[in-house]
N, C-alpha and C. Protein backbone atom coordinates (compact mmCIF):
# COMPACT_ATOMS: atom_id res chain seq x y z
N UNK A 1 -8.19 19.86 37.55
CA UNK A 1 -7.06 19.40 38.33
C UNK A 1 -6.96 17.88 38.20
N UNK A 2 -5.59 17.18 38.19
CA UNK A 2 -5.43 15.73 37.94
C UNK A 2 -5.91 15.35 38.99
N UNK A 3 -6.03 13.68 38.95
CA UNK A 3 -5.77 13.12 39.97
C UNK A 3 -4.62 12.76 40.71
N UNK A 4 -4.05 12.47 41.53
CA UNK A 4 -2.92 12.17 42.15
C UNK A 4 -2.51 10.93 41.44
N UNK A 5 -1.37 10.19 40.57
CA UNK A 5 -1.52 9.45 40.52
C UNK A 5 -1.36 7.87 41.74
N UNK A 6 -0.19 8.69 42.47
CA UNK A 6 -0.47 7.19 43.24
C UNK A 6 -1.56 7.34 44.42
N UNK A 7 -2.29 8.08 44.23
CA UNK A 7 -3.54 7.57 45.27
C UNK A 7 -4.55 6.78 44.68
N UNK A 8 -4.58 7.09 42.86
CA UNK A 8 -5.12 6.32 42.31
C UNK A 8 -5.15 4.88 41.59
N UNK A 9 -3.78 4.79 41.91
CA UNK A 9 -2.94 3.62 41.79
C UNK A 9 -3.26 2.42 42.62
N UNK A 10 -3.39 3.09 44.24
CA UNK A 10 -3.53 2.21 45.43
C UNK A 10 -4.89 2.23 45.73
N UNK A 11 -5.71 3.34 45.54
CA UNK A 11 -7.47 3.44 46.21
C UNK A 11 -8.00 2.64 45.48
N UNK A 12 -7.70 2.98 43.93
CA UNK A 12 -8.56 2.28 43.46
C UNK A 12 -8.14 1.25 41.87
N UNK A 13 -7.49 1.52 41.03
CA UNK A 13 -6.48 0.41 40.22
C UNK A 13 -6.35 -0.79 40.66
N UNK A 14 -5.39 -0.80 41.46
CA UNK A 14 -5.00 -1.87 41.99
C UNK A 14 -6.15 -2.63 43.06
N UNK A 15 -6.92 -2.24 43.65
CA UNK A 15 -7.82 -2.66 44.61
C UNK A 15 -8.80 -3.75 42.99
N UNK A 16 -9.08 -3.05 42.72
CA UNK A 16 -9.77 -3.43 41.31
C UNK A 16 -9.01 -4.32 40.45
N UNK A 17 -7.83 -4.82 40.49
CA UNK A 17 -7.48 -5.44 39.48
C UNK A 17 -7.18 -6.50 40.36
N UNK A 18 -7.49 -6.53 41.86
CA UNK A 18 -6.88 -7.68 42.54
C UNK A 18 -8.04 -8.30 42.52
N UNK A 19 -9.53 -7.63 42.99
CA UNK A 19 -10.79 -8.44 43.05
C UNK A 19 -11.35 -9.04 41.11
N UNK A 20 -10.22 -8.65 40.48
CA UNK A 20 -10.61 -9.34 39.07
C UNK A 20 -10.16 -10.27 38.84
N UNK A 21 -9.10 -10.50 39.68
CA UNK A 21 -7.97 -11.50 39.51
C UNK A 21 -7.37 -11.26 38.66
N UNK A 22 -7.04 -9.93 38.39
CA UNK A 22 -6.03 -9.38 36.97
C UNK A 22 -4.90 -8.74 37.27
N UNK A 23 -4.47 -8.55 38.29
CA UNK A 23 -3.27 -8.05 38.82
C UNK A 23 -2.24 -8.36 38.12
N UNK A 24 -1.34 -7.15 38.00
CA UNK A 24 0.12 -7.42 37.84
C UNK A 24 0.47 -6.08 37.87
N UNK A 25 2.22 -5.84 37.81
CA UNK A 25 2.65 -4.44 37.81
C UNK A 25 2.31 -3.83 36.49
N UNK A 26 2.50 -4.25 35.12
CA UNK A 26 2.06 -4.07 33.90
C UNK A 26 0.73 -3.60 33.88
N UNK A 27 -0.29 -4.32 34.34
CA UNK A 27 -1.40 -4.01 33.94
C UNK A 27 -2.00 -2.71 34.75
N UNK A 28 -1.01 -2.57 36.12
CA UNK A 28 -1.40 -1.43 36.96
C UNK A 28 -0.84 -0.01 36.30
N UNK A 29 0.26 -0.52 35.82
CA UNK A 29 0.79 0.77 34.93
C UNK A 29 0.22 0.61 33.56
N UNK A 30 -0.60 0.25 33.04
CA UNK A 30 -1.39 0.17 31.32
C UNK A 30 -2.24 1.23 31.81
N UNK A 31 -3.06 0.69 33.03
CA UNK A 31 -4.40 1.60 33.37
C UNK A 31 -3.78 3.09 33.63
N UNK A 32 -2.89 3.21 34.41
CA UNK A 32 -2.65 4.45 35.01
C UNK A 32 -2.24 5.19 33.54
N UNK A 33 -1.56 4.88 32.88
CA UNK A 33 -0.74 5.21 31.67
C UNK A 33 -2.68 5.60 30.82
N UNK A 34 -3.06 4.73 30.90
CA UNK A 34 -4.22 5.09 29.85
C UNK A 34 -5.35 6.31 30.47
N UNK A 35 -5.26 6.34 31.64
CA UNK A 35 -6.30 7.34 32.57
C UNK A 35 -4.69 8.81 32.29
N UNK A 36 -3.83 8.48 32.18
CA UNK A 36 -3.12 9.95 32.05
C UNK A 36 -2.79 10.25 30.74
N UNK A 37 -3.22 9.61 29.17
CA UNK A 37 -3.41 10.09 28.40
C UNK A 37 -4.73 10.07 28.06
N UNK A 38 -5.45 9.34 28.53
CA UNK A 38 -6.93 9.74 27.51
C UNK A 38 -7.59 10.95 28.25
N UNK A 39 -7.78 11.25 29.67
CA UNK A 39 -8.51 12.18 30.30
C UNK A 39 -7.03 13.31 31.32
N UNK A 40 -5.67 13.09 30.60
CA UNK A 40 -4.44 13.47 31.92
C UNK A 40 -5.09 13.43 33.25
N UNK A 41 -5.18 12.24 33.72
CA UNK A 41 -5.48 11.86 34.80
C UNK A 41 -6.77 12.38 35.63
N UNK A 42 -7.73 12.42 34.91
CA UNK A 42 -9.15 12.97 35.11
C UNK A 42 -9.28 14.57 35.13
N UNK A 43 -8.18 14.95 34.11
CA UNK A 43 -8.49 16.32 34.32
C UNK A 43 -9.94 16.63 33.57
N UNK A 44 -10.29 15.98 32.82
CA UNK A 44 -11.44 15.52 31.54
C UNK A 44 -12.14 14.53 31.78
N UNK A 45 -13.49 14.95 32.32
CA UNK A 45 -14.39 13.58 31.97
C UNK A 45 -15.37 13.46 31.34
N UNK A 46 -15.49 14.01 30.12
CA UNK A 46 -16.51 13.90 28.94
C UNK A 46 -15.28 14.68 27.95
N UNK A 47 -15.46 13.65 26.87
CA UNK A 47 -14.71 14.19 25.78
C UNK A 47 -15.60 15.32 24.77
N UNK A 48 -16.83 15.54 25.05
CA UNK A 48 -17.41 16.56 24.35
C UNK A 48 -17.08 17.97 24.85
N UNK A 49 -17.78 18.65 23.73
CA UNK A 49 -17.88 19.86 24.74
C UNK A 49 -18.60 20.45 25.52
N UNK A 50 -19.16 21.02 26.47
CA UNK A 50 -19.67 21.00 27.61
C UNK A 50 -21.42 21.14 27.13
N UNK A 51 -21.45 21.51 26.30
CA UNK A 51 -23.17 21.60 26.06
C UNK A 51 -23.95 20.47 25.10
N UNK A 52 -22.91 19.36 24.81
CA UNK A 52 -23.42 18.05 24.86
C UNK A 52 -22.74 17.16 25.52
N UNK A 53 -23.61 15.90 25.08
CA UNK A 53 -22.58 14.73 26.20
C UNK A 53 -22.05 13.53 25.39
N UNK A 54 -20.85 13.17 25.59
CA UNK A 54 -20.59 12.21 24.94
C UNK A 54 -19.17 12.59 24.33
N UNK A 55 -18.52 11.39 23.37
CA UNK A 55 -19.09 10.51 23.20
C UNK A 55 -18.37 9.36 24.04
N UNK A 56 -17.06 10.16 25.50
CA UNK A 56 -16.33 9.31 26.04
C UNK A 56 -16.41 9.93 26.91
N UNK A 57 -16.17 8.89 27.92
CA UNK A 57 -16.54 9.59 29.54
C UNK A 57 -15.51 8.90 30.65
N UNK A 58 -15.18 9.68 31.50
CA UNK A 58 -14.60 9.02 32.84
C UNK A 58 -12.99 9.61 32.72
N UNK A 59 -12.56 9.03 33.21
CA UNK A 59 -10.72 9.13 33.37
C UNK A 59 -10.05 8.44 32.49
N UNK A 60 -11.16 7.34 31.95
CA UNK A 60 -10.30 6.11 30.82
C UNK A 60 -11.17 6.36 29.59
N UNK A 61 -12.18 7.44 29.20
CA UNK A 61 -12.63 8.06 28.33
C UNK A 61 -13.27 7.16 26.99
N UNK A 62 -13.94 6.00 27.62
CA UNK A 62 -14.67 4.81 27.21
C UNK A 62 -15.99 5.39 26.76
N UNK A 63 -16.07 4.96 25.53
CA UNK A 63 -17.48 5.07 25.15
C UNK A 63 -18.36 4.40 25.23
N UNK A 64 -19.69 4.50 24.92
CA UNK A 64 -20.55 3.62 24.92
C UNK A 64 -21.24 3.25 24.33
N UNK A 65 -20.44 2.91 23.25
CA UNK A 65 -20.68 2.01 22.23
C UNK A 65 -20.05 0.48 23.12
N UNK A 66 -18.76 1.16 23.20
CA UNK A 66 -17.82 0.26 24.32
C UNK A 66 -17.95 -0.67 25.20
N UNK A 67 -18.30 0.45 26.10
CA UNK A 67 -18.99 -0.07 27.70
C UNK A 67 -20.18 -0.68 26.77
N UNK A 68 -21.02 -0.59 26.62
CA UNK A 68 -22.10 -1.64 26.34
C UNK A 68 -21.38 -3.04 25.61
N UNK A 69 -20.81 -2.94 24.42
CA UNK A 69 -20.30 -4.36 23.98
C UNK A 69 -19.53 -4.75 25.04
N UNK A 70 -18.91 -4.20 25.65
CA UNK A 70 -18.46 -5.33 27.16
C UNK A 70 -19.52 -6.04 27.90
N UNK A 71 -20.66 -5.43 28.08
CA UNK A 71 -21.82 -6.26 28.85
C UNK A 71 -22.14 -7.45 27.91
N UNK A 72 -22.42 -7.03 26.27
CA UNK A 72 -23.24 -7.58 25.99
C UNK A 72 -22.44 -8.76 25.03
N UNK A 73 -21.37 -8.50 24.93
CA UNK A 73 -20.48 -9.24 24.39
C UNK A 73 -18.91 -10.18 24.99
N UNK A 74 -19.39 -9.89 26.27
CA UNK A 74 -18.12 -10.11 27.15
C UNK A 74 -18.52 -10.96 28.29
N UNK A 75 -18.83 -9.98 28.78
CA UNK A 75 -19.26 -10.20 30.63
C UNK A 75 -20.80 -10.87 30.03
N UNK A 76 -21.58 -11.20 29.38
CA UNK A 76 -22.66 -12.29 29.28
C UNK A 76 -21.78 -13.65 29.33
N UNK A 77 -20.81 -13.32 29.09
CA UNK A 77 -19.90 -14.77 28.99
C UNK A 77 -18.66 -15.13 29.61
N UNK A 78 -18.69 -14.30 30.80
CA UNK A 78 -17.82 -14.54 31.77
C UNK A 78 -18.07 -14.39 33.36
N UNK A 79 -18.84 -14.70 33.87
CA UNK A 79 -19.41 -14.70 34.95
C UNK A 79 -18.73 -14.01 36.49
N UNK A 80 -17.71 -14.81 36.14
CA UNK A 80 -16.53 -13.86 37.46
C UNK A 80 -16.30 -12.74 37.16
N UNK A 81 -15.98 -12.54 36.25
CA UNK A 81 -15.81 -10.66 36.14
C UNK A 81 -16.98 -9.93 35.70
N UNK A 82 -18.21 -10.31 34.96
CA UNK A 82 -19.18 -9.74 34.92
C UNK A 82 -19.79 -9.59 37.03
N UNK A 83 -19.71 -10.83 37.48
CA UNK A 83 -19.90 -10.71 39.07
C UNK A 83 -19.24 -8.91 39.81
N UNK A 84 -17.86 -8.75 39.32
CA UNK A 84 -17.36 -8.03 40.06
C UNK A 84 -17.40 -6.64 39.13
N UNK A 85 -17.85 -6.35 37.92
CA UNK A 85 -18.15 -5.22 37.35
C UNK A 85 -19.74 -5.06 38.29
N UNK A 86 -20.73 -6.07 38.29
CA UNK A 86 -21.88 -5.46 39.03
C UNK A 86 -21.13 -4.92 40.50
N UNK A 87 -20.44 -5.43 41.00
CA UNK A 87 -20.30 -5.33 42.53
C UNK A 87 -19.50 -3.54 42.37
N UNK A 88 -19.49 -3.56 41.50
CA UNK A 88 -18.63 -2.04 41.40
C UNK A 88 -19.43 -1.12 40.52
N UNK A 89 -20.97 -1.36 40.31
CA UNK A 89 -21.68 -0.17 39.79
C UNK A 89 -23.19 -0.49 40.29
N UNK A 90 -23.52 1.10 39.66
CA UNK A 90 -24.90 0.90 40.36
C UNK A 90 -26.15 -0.17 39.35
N UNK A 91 -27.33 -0.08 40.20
CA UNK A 91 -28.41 -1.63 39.33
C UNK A 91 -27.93 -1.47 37.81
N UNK A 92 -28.36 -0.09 37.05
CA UNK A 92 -28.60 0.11 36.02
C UNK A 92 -27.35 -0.65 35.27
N UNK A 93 -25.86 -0.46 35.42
CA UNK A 93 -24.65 -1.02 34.82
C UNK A 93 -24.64 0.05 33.37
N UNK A 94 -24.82 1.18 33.80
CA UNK A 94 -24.93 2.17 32.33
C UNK A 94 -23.87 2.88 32.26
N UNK A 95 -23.38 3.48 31.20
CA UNK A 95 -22.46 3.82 30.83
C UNK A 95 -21.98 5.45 31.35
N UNK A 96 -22.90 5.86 31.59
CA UNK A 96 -22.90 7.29 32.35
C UNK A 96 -22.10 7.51 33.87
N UNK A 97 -22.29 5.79 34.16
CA UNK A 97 -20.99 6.01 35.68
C UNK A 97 -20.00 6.34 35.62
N UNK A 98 -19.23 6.00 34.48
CA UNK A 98 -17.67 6.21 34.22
C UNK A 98 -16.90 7.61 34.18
N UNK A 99 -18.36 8.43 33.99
CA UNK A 99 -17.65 10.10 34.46
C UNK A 99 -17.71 10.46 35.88
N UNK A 100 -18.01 9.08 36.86
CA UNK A 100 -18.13 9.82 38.13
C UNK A 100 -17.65 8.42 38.95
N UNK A 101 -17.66 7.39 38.52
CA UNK A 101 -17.39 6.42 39.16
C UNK A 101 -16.41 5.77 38.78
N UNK A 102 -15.16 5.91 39.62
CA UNK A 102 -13.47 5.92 39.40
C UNK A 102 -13.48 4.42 39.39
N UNK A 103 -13.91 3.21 40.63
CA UNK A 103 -13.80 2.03 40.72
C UNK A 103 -14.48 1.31 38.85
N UNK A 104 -15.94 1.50 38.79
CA UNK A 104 -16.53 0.99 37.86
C UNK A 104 -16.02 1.16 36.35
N UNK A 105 -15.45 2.42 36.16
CA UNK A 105 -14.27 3.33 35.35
C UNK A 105 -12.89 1.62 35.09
N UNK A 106 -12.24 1.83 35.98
CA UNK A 106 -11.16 0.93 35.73
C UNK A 106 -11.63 -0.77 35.35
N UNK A 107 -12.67 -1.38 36.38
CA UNK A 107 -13.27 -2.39 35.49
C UNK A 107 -13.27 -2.36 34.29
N UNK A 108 -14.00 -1.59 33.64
CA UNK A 108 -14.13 -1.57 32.52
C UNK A 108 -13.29 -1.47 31.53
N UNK A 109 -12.12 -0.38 31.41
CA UNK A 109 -10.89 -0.25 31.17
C UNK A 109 -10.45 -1.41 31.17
N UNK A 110 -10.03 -2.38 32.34
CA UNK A 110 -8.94 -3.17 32.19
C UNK A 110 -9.64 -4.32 31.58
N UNK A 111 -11.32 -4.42 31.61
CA UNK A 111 -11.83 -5.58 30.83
C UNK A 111 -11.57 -5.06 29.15
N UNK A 112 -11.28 -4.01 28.29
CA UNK A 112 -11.46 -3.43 27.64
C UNK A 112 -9.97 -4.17 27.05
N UNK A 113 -8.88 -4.03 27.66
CA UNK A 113 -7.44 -4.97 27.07
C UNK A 113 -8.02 -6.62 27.86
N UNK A 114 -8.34 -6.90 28.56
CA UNK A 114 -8.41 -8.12 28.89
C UNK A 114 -9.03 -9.16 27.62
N UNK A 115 -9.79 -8.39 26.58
CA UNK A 115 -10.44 -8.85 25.72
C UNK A 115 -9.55 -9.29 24.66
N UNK A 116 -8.49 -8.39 24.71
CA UNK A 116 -7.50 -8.61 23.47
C UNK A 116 -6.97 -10.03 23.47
N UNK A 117 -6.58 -10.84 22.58
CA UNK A 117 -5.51 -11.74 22.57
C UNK A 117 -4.56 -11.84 22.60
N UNK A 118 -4.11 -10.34 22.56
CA UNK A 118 -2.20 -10.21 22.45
C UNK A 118 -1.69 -10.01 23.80
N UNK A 119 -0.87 -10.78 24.14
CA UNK A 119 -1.12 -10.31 26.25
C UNK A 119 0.01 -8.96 26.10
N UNK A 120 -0.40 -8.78 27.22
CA UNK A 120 0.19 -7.57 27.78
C UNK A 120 1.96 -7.67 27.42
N UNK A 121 2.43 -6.22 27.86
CA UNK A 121 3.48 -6.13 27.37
C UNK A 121 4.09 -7.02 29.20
N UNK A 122 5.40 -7.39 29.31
CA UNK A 122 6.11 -7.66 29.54
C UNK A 122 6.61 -6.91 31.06
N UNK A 123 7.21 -5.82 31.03
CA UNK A 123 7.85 -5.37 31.77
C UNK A 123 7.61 -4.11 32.14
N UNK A 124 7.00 -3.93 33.42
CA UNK A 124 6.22 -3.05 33.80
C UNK A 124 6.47 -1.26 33.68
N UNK A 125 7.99 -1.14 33.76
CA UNK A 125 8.53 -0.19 33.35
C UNK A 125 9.09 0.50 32.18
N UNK A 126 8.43 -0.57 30.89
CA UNK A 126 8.52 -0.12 29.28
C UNK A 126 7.46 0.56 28.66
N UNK A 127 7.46 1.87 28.98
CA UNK A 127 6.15 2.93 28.34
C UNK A 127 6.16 2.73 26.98
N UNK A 128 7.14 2.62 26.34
CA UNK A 128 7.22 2.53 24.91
C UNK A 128 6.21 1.40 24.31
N UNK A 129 6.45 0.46 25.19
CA UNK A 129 5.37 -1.29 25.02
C UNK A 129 4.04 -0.76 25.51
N UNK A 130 4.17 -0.48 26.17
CA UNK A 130 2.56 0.13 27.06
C UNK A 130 2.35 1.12 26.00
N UNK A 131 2.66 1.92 25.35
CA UNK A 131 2.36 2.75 24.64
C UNK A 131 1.75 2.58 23.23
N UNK A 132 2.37 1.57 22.52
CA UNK A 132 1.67 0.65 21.58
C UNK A 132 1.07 0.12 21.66
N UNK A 133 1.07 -0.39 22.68
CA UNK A 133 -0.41 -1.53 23.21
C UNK A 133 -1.38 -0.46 23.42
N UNK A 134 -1.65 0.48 24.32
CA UNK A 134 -3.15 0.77 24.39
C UNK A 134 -2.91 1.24 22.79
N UNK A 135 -2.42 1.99 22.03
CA UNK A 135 -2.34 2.87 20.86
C UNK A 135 -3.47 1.56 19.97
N UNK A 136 -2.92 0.44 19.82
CA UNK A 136 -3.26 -0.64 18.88
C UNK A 136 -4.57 -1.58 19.49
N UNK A 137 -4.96 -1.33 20.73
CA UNK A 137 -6.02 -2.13 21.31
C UNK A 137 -7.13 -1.21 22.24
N UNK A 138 -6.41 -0.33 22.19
CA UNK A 138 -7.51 0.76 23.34
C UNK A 138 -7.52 2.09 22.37
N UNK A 139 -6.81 2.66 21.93
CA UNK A 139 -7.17 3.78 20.79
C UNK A 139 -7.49 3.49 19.51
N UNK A 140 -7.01 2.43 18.88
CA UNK A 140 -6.65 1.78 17.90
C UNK A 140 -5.95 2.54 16.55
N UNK A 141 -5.32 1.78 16.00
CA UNK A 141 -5.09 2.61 14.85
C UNK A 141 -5.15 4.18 14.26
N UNK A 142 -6.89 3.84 14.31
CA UNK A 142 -7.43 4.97 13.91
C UNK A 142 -7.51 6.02 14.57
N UNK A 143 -7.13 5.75 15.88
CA UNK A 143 -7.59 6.91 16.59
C UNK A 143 -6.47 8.38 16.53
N UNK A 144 -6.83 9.38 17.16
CA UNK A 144 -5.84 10.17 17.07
C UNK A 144 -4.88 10.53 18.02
N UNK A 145 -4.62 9.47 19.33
CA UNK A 145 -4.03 9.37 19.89
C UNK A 145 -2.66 8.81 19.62
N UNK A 146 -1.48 9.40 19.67
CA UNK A 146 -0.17 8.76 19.25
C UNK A 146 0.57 7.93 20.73
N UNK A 147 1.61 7.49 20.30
CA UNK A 147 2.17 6.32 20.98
C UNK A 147 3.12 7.65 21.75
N UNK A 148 3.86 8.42 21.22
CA UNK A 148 4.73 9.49 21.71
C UNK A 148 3.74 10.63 22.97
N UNK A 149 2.56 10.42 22.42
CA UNK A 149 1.69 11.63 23.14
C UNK A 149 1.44 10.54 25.03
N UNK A 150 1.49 9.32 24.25
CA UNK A 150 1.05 8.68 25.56
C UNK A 150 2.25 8.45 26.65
N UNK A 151 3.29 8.33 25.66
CA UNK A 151 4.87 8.66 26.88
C UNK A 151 4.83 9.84 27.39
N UNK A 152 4.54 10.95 27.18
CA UNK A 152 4.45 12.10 27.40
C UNK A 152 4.06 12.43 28.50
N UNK A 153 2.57 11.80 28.15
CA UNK A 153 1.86 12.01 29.48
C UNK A 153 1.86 11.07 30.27
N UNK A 154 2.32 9.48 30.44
CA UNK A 154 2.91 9.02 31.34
C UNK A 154 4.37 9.69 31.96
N UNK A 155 4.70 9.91 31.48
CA UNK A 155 6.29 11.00 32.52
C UNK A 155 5.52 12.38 33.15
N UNK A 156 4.48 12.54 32.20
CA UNK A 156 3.90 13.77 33.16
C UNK A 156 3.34 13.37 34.36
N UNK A 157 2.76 12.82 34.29
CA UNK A 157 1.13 11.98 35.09
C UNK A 157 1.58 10.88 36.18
N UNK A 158 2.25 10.70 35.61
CA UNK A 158 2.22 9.08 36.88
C UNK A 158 3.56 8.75 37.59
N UNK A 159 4.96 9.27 36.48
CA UNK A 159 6.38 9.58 36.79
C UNK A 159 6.43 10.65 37.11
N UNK A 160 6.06 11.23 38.36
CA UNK A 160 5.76 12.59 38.85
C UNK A 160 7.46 12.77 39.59
C-alpha cells in the first residue's frame, strides 16, 4: 500500500528540507515525484527480490554505494547538513535505515540532487522539468527509469 502523499509531504519532506535549509516548492515536489516513481510511494522498499537484499532501499530507493559516497564524499565536507543527516539517523549512519526510516530516507535523497550543479528546475508545477532532472541526476542516463514513467506516476501518486 502507498503512502499518502500529502501526509508525506507535510510529516516528513518538508519538515526535512526546512531543517536543511533546502526548502522550496520544487524541491518538495522533486522528492515526492522521486519517492512515487522509484518505490510508487513506498509501495517497495528493497528493490530486490525478497530472498536477498539490496541493491536499493527505502521510498527513494538509494543505494549504497550512494548513501555511503554521500558520507564519505559530501557530508565529510559540509558540516551543516552532515549535522542534520546525523540528527535524523541512528549512531551507525548505515545504509539499511532507508527501508524503514522515512525522515533519514529524504535527507539523503535531497542531499543526492543537492550535489548536482545544475539547480533545480524552476517551477514547481513542471513534471516534465522534474522529470528530466531526477531522470539525468538521480536515475541517470543509464538507468531504466524513463522521464514519461516518472509523469505517470507523479499524476498517480502525488496529483491524487
Amino acid at each position: 500500500m502507498a503512502i499518502n502523499s500529502f501526509h508525506l509531504r507535510i510529516c516528513v519532506i518538508r519538515p526535512i528540507l526546512k531543517d536543511l535549509g533546502l526548502w522550496s516548492p520544487v524541491a518538495e515536489n522533486l522528492l515526492l515525484g522521486t519517492a512515487a516513481q522509484e518505490s510508487h510511494m513506498g509501495t517497495y522498499l528493497d528493490q530486490a527480490d525478497p530472498t536477498r537484499e539490496g541493491p536499493a532501499f527505502g521510498i527513494f530507493q538509494i543505494e549504497k554505494a550512494t548513501h555511503d559516497d554521500i558520507w564519505e564524499n559530501y557530508l565529510a565536507y559540509q558540516e551543516n547538513y552532515a549535522r542534520v543527516a546525523r540528527s535524523y539517523s541512528l549512531p551507525t549512519y548505515s545504509y539499511k535505515q532507508l527501508a524503514g526510516n522515512l525522515y533519514y530516507g529524504a535527507v539523503i535523497a535531497r542531499l543526492i540532487y543537492r550535489r548536482v550543479k545544475e539547480p533545480l528546475p524552476t517551477d514547481p508545477n513542471d513534471i516534465k522539468a522534474m522529470a528530466r532532472y531526477w531522470k539525468l541526476h538521480y536515475n541517470t542516463p543509464l538507468g531504466k527509469g524513463t522521464v514519461e514513467e516518472f509523469e505517470a506516476n507523479y499524476k498517480r501518486f502525488v496529483q491524487l
